[in-house]
N, C-alpha and C. Protein backbone atom coordinates (compact mmCIF):
# COMPACT_ATOMS: atom_id res chain seq x y z
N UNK A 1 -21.69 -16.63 55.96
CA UNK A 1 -22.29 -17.96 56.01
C UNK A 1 -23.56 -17.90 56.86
N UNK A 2 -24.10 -18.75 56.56
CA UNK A 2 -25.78 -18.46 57.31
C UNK A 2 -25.70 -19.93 58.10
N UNK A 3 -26.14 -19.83 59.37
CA UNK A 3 -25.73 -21.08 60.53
C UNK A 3 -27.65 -21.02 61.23
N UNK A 4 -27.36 -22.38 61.61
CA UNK A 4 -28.52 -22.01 62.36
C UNK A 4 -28.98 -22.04 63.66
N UNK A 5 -29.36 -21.36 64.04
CA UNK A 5 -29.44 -21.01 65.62
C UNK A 5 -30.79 -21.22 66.44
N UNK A 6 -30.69 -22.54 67.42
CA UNK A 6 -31.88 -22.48 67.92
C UNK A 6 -32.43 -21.56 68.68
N UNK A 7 -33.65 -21.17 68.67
CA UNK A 7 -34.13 -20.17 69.33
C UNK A 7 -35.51 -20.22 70.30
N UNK A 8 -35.00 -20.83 71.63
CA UNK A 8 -36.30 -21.07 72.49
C UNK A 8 -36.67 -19.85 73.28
N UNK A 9 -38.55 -20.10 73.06
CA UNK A 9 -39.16 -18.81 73.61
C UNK A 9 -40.23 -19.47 74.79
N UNK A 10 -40.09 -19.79 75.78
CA UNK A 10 -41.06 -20.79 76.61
C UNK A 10 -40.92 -22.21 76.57
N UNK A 11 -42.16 -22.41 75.79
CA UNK A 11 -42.49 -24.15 75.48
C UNK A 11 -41.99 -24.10 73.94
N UNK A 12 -41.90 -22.97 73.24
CA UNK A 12 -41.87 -22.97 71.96
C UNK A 12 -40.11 -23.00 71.62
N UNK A 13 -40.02 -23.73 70.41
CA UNK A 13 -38.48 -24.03 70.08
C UNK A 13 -38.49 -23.44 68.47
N UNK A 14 -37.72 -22.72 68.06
CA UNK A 14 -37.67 -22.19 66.88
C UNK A 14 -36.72 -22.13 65.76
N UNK A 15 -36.47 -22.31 65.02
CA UNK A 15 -34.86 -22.61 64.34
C UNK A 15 -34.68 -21.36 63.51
N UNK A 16 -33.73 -20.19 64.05
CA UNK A 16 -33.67 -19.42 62.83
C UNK A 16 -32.35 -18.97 62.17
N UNK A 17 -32.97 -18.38 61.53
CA UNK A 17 -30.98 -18.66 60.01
C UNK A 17 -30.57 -17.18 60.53
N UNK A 18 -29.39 -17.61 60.90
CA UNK A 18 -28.68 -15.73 61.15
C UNK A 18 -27.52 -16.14 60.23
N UNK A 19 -27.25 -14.63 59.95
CA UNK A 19 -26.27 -14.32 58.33
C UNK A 19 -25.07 -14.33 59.13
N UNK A 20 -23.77 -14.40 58.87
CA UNK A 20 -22.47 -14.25 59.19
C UNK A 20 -22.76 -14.16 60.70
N UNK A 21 -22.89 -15.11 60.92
CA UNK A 21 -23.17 -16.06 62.20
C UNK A 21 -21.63 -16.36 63.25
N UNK A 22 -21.25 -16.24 63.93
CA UNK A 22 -20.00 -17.16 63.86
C UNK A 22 -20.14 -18.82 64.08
N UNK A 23 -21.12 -18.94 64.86
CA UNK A 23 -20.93 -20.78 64.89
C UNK A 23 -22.74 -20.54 65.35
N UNK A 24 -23.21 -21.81 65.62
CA UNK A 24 -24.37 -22.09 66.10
C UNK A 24 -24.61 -21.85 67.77
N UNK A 25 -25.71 -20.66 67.82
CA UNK A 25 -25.45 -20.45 69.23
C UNK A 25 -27.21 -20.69 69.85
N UNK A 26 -27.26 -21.24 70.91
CA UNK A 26 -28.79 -21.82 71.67
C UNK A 26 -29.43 -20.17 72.35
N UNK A 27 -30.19 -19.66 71.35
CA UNK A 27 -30.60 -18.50 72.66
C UNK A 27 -31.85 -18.39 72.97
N UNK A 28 -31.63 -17.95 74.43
CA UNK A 28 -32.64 -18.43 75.64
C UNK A 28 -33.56 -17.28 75.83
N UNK A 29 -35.05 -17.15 75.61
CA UNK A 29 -35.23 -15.57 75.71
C UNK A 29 -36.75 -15.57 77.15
């Protein structure tokens, strides 16, 4: 299943699709 996972890099916020995902996870980089 493809979930989507927010993905913040700074000020910038990004939404990206990861494949066999287990749930929706916030990652912080």
């Amino acid at each position: 299943a493809v979930h989507k996972v927010l993905l913040k890099h700074g000020k910038d916020c990004k939404v990206v699709l990861i494949k066999n995902a287990p749930e929706v996870v916030p990652v912080f980089k």
